[in-house]
Each structure stands twice: as structure tokens, then as C-alpha cells.
PDB file of N, CA and C in Angstrom:
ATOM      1  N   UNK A   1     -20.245 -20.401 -15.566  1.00  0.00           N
ATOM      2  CA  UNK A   1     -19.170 -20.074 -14.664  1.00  0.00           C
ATOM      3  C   UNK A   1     -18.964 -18.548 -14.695  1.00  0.00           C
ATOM      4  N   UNK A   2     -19.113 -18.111 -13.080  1.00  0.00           N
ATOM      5  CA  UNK A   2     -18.867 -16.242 -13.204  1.00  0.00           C
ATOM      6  C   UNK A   2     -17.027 -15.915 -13.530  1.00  0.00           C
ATOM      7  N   UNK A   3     -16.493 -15.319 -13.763  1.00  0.00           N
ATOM      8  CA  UNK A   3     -15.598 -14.693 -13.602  1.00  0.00           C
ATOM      9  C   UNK A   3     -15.147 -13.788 -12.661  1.00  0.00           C
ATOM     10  N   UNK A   4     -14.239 -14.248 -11.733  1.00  0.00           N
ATOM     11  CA  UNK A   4     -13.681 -13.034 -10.359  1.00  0.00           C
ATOM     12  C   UNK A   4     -13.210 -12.295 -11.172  1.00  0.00           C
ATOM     13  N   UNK A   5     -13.519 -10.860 -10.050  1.00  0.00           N
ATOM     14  CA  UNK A   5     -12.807  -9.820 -10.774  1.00  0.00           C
ATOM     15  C   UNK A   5     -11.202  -9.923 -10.828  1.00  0.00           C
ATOM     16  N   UNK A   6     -10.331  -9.492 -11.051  1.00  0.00           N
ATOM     17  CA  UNK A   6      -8.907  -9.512 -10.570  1.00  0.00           C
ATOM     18  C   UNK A   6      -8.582  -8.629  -9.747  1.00  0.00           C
ATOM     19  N   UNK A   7      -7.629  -9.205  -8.733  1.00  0.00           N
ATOM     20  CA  UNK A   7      -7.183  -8.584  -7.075  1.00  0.00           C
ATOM     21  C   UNK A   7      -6.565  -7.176  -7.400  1.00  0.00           C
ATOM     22  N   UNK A   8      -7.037  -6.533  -6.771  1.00  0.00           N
ATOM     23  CA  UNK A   8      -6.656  -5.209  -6.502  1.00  0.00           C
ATOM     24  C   UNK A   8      -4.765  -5.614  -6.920  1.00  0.00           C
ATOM     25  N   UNK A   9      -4.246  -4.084  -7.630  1.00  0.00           N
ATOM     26  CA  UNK A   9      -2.667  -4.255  -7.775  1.00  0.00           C
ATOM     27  C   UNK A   9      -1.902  -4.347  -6.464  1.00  0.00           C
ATOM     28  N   UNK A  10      -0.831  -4.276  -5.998  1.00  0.00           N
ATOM     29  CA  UNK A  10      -0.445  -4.652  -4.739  1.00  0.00           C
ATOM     30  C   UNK A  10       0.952  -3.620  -4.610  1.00  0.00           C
ATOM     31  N   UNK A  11       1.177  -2.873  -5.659  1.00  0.00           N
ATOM     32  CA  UNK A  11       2.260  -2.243  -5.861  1.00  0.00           C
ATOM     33  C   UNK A  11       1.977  -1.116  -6.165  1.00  0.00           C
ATOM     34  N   UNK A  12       2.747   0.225  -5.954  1.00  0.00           N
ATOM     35  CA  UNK A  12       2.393   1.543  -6.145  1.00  0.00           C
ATOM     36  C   UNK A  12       3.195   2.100  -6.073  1.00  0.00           C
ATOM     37  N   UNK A  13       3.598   3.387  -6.997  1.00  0.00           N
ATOM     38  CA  UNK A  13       4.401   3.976  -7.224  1.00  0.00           C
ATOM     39  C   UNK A  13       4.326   5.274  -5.817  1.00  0.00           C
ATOM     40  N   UNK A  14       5.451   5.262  -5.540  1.00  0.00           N
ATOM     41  CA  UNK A  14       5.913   6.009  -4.357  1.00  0.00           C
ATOM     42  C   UNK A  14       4.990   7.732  -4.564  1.00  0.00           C
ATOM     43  N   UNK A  15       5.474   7.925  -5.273  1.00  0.00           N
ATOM     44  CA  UNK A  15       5.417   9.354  -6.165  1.00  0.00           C
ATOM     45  C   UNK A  15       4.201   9.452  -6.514  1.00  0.00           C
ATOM     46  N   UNK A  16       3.238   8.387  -6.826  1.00  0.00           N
ATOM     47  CA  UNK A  16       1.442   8.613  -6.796  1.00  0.00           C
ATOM     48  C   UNK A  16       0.744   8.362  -5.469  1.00  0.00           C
ATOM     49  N   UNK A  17       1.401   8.166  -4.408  1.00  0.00           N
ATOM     50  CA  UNK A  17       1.036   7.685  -2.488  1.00  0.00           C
ATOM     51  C   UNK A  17       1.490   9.826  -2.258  1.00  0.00           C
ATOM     52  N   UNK A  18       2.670   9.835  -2.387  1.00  0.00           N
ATOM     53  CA  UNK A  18       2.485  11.013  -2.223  1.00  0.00           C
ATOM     54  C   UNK A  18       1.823  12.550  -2.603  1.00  0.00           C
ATOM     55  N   UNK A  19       1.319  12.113  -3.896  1.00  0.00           N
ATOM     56  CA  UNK A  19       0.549  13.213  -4.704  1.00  0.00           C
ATOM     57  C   UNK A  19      -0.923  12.880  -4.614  1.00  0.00           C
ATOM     58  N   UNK A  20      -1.355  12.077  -3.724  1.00  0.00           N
ATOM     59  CA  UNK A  20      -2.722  11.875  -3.380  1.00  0.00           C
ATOM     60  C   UNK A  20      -3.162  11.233  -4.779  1.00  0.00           C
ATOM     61  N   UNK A  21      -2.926  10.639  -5.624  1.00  0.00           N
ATOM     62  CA  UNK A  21      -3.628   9.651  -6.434  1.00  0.00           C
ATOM     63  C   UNK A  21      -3.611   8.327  -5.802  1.00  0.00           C
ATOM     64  N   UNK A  22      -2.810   7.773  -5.273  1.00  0.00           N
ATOM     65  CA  UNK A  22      -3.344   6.702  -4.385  1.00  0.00           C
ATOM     66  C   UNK A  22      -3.647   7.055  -3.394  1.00  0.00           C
ATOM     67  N   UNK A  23      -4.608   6.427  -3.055  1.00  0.00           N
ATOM     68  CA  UNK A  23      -5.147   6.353  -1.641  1.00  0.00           C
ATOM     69  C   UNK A  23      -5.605   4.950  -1.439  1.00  0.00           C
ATOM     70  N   UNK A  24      -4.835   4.846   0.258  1.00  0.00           N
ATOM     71  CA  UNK A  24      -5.207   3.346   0.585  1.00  0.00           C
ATOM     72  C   UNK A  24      -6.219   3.229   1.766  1.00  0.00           C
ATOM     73  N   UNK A  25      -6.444   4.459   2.109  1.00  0.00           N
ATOM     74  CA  UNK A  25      -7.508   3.989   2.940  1.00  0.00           C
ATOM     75  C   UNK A  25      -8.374   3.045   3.478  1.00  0.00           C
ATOM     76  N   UNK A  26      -8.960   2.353   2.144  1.00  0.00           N
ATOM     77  CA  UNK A  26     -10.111   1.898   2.193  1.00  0.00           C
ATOM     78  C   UNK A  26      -9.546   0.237   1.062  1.00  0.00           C
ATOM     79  N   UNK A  27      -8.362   0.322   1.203  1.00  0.00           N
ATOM     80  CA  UNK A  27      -7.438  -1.020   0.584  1.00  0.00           C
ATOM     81  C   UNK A  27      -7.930  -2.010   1.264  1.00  0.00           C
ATOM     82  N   UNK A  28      -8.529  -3.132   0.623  1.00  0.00           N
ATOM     83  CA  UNK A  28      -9.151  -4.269   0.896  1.00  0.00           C
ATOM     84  C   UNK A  28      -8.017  -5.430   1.280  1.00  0.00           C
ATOM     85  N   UNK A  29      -7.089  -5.228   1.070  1.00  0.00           N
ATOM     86  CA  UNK A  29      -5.749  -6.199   1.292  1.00  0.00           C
ATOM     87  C   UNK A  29      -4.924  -5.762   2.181  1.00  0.00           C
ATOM     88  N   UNK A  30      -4.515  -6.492   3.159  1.00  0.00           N
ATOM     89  CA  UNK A  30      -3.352  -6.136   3.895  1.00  0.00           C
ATOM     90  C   UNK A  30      -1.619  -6.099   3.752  1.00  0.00           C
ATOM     91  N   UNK A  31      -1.272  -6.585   2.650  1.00  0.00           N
ATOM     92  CA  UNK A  31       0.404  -6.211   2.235  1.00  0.00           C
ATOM     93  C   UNK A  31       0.124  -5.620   0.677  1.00  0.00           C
ATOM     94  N   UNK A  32       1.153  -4.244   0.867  1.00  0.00           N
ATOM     95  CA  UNK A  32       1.245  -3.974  -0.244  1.00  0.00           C
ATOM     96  C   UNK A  32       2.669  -3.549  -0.800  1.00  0.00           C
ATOM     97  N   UNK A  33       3.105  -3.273  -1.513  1.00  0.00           N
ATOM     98  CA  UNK A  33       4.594  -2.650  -1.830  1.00  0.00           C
ATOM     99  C   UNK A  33       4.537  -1.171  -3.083  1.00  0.00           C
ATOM    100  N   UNK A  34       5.758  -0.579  -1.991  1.00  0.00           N
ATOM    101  CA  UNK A  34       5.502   1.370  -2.563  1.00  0.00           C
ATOM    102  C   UNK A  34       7.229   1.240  -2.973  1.00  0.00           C
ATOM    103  N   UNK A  35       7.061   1.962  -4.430  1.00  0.00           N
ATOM    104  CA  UNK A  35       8.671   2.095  -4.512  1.00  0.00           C
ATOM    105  C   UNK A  35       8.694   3.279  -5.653  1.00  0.00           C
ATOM    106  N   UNK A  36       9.721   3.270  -6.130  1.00  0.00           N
ATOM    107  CA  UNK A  36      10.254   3.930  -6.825  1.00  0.00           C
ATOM    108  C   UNK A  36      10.931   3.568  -8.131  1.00  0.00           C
ATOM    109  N   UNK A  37      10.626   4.243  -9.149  1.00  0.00           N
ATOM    110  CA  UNK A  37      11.408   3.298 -10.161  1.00  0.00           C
ATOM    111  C   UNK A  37      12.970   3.710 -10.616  1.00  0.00           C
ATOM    112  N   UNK A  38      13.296   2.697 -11.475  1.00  0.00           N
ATOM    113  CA  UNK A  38      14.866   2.480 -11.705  1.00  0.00           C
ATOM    114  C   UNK A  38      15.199   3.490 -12.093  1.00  0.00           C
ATOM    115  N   UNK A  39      14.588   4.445 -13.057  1.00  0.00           N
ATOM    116  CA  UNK A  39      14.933   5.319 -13.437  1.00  0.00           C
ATOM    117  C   UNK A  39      15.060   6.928 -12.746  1.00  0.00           C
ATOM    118  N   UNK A  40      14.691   7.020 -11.374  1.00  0.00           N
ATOM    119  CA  UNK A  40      14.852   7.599 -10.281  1.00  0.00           C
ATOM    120  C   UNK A  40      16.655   7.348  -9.676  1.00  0.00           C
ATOM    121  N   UNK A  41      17.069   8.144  -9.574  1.00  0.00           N
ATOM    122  CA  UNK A  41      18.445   7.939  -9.501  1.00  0.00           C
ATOM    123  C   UNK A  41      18.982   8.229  -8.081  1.00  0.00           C
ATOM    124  N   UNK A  42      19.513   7.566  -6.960  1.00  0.00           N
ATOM    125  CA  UNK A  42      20.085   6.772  -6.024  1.00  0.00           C
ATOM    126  C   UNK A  42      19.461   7.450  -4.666  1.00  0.00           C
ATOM    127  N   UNK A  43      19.830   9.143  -4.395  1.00  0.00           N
ATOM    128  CA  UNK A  43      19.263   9.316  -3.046  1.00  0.00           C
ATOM    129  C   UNK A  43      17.241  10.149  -3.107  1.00  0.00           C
ATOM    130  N   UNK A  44      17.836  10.545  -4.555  1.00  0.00           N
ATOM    131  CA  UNK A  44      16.064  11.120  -4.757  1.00  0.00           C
ATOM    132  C   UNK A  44      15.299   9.773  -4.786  1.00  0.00           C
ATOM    133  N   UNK A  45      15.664   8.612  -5.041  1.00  0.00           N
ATOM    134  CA  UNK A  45      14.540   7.720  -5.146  1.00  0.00           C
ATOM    135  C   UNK A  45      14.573   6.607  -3.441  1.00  0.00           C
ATOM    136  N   UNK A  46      15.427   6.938  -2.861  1.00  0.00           N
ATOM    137  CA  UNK A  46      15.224   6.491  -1.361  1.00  0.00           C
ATOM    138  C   UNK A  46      14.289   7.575  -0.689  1.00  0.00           C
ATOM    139  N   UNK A  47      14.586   8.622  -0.967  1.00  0.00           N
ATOM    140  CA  UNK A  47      13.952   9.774  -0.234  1.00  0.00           C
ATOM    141  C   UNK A  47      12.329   9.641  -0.493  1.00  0.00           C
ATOM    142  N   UNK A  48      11.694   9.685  -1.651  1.00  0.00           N
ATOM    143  CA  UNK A  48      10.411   9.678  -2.167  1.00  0.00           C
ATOM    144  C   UNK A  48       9.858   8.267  -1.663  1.00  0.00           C
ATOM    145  N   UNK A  49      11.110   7.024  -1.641  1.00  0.00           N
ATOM    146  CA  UNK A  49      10.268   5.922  -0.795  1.00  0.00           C
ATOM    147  C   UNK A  49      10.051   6.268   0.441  1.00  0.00           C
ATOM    148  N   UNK A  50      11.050   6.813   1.270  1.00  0.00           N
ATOM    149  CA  UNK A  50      10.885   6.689   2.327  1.00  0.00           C
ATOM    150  C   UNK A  50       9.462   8.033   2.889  1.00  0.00           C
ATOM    151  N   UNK A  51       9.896   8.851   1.973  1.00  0.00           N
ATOM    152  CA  UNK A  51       8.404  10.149   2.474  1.00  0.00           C
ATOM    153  C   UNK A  51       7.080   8.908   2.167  1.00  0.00           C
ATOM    154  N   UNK A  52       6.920   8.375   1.216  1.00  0.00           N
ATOM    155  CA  UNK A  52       5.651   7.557   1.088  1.00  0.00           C
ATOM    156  C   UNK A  52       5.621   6.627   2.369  1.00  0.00           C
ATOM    157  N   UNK A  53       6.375   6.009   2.266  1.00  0.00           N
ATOM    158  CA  UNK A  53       6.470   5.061   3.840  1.00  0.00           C
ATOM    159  C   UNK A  53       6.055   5.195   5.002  1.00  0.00           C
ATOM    160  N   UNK A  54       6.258   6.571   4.962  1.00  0.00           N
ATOM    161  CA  UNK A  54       5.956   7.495   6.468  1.00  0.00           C
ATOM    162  C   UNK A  54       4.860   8.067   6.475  1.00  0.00           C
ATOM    163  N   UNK A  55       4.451   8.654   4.870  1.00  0.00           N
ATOM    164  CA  UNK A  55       2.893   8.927   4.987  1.00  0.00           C
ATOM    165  C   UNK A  55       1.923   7.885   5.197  1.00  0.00           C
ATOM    166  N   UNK A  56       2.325   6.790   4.828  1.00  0.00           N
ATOM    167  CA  UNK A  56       1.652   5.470   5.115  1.00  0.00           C
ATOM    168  C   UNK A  56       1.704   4.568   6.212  1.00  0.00           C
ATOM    169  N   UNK A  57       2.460   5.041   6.753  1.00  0.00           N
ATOM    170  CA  UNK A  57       2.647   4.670   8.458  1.00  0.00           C
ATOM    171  C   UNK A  57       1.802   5.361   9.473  1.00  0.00           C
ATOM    172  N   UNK A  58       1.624   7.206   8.614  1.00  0.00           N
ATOM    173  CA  UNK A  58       0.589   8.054   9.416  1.00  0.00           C
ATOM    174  C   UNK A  58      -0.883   7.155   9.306  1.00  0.00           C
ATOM    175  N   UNK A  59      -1.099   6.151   8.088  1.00  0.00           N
ATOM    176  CA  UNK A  59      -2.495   6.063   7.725  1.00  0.00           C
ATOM    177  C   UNK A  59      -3.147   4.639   8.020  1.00  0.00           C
ATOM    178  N   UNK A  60      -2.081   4.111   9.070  1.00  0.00           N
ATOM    179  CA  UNK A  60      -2.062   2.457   9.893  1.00  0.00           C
ATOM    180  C   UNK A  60      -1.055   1.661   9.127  1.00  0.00           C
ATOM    181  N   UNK A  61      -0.625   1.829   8.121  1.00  0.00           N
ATOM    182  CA  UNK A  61       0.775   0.940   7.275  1.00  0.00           C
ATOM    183  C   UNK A  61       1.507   1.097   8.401  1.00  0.00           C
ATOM    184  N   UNK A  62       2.587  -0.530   7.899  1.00  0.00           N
ATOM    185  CA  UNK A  62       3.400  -0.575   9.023  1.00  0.00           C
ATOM    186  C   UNK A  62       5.015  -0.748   8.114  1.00  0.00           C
ATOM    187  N   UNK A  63       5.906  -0.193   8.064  1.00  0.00           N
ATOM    188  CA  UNK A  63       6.745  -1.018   7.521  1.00  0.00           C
ATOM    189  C   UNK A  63       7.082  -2.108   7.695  1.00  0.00           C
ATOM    190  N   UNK A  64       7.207  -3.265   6.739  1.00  0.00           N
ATOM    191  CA  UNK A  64       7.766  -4.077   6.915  1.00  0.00           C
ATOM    192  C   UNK A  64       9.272  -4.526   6.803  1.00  0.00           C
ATOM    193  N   UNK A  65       9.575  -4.148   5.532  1.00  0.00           N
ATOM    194  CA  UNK A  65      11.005  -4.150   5.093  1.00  0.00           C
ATOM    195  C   UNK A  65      11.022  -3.544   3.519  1.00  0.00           C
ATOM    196  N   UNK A  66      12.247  -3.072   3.925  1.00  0.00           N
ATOM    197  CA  UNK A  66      13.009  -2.089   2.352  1.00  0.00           C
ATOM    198  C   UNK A  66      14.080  -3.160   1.753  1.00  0.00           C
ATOM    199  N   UNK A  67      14.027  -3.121   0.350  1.00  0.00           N
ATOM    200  CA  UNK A  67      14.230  -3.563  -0.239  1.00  0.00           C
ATOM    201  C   UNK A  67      15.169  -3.031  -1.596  1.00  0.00           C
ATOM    202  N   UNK A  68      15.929  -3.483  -2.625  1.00  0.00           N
ATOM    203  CA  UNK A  68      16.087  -2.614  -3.925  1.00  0.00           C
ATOM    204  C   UNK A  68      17.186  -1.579  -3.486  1.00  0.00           C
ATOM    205  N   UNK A  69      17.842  -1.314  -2.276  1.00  0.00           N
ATOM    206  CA  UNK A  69      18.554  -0.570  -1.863  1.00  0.00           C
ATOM    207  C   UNK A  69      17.461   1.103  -1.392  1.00  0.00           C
ATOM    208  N   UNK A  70      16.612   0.506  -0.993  1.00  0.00           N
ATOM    209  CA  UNK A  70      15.562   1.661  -0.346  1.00  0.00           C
ATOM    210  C   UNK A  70      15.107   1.713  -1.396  1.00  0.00           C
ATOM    211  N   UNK A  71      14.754   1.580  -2.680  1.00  0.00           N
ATOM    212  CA  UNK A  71      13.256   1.977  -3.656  1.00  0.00           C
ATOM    213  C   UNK A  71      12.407   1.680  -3.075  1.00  0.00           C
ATOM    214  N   UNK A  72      12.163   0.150  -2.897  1.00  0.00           N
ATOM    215  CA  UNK A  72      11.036  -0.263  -2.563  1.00  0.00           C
ATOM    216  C   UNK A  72      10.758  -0.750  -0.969  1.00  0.00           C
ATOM    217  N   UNK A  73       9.706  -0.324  -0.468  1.00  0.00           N
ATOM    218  CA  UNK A  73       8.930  -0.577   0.411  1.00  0.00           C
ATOM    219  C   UNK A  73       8.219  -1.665   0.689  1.00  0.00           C
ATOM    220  N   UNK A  74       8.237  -2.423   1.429  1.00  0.00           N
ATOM    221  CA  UNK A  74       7.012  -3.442   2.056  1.00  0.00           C
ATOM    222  C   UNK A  74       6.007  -2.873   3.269  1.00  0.00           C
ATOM    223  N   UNK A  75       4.986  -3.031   3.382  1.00  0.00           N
ATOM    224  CA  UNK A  75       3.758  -2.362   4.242  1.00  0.00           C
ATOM    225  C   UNK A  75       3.170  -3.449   4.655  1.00  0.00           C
ATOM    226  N   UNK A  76       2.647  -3.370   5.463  1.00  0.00           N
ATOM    227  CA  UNK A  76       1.516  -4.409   6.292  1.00  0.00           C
ATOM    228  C   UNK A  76       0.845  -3.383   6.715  1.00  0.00           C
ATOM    229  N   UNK A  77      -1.079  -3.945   6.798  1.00  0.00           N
ATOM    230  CA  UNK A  77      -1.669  -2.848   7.294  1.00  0.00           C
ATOM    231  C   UNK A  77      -2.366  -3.177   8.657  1.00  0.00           C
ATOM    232  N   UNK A  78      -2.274  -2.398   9.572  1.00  0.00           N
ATOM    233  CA  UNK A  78      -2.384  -2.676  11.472  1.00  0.00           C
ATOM    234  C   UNK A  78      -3.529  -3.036  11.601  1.00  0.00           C
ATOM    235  N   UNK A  79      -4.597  -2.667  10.936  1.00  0.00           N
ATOM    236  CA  UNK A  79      -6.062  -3.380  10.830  1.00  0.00           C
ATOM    237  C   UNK A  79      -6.961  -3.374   9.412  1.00  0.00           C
ATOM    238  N   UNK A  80      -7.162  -3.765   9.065  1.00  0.00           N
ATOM    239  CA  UNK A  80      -8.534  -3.647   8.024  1.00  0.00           C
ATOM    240  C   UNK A  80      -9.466  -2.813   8.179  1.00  0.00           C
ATOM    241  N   UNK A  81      -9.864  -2.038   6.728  1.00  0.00           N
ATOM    242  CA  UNK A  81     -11.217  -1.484   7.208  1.00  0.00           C
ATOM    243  C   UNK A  81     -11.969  -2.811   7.370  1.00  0.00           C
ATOM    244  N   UNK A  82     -13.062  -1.515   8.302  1.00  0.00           N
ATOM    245  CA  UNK A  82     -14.257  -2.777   8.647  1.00  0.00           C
ATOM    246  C   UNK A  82     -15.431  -3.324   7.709  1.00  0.00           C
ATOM    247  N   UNK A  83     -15.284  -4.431   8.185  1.00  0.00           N
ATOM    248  CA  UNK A  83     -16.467  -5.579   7.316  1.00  0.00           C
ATOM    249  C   UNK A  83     -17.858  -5.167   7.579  1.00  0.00           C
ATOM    250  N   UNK A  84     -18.669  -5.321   6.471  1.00  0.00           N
ATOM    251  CA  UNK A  84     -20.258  -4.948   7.024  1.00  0.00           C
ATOM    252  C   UNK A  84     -20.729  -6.143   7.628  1.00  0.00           C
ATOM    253  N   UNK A  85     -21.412  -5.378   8.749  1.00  0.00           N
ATOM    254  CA  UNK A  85     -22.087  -6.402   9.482  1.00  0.00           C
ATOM    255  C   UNK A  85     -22.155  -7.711   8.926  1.00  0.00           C
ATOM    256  N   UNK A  86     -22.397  -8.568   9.602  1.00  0.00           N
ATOM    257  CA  UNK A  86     -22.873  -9.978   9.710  1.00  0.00           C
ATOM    258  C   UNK A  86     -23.975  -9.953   9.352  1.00  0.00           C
ATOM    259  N   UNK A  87     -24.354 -11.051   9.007  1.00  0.00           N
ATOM    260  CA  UNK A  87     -26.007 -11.311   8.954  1.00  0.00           C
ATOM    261  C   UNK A  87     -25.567 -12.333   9.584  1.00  0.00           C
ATOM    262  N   UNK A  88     -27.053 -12.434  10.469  1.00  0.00           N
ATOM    263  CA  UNK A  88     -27.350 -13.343  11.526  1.00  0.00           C
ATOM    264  C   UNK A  88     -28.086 -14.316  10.877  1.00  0.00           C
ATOM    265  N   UNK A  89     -28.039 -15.479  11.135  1.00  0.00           N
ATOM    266  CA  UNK A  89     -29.171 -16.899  10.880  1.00  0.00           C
ATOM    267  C   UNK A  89     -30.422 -16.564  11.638  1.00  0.00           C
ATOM    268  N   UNK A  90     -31.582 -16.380  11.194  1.00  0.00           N
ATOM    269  CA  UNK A  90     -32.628 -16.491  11.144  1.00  0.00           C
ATOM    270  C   UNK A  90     -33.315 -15.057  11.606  1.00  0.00           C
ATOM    271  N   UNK A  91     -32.665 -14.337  11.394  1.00  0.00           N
ATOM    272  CA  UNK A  91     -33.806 -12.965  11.147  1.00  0.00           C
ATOM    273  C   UNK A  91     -33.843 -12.313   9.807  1.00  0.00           C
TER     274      UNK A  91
END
């Protein structure tokens, strides 16, 4: 029996979307969630969600819904990267 790898994380810190350590470009999943943590204190940590939100809206993310009192973010993404070709039956 193989072992799957385990699914990509689905969550990301607001503050690594904006400093270019995440990058979703090429994110194999379509919902993900961007926030901020607790220890970020009330309008600096809406603000840093919401700048990530918007950079991720520039990059096909869609918002979905805020959450946590604005920390956290929900995303949907408008298309997938693309799949490699098909293989065809019988060539």
C-alpha cells in the first residue's frame, strides 16, 4: 500500500501572502483561508487581512467571506491552473 502525500495546508498567514513567501499562484486547490493571528491586535490585524485579500483578489482569489471579526479571510479561486494535457486513448 503507497502512501498519499498530505494535502497542501489550506491556511496562511496574512503577513507571509504579503511578504511574498507565499505564493499561490500555482495552488492546486481552490478554497483557501488568509488571516491573522490573535496576537495581532484589533485594527492592525484587519488591515494586514484585508491588504492580503486584495493582493489575492489581484491574483484570481475571490473573497468569499471574513470571518474572526476581519482576521480571517475565506478565498475561492476563479479558475485553476491548468491541467496537463490529456492523453488520448490510443496514440
Amino acid at each position: 500500500m503507497t502512501m498519499q502525500p498530505p494535502p497542501p495546508p489550506r491556511w496562511f498567514q496574512a503577513a507571509d501572502v504579503l511578504s511574498g513567501q507565499v505564493q499561490l499562484h500555482m495552488y492546486p486547490l481552490t478554497f483557501v483561508s488568509v488571516g491573522s493571528p490573535r496576537t495581532m491586535q484589533g485594527l492592525q490585524a484587519l488591515q494586514t487581512t484585508f491588504a492580503a485579500a486584495e493582493l489575492l483578489e489581484s491574483q484570481g482569489w475571490r473573497v468569499v467571506n471574513f470571518a474572526d471579526e476581519g482576521r480571517l479571510a475565506f478565498l475561492r479561486r476563479e479558475h485553476r491552473p491548468a491541467a496537463p494535457p490529456a492523453q488520448y486513448h490510443g496514440q
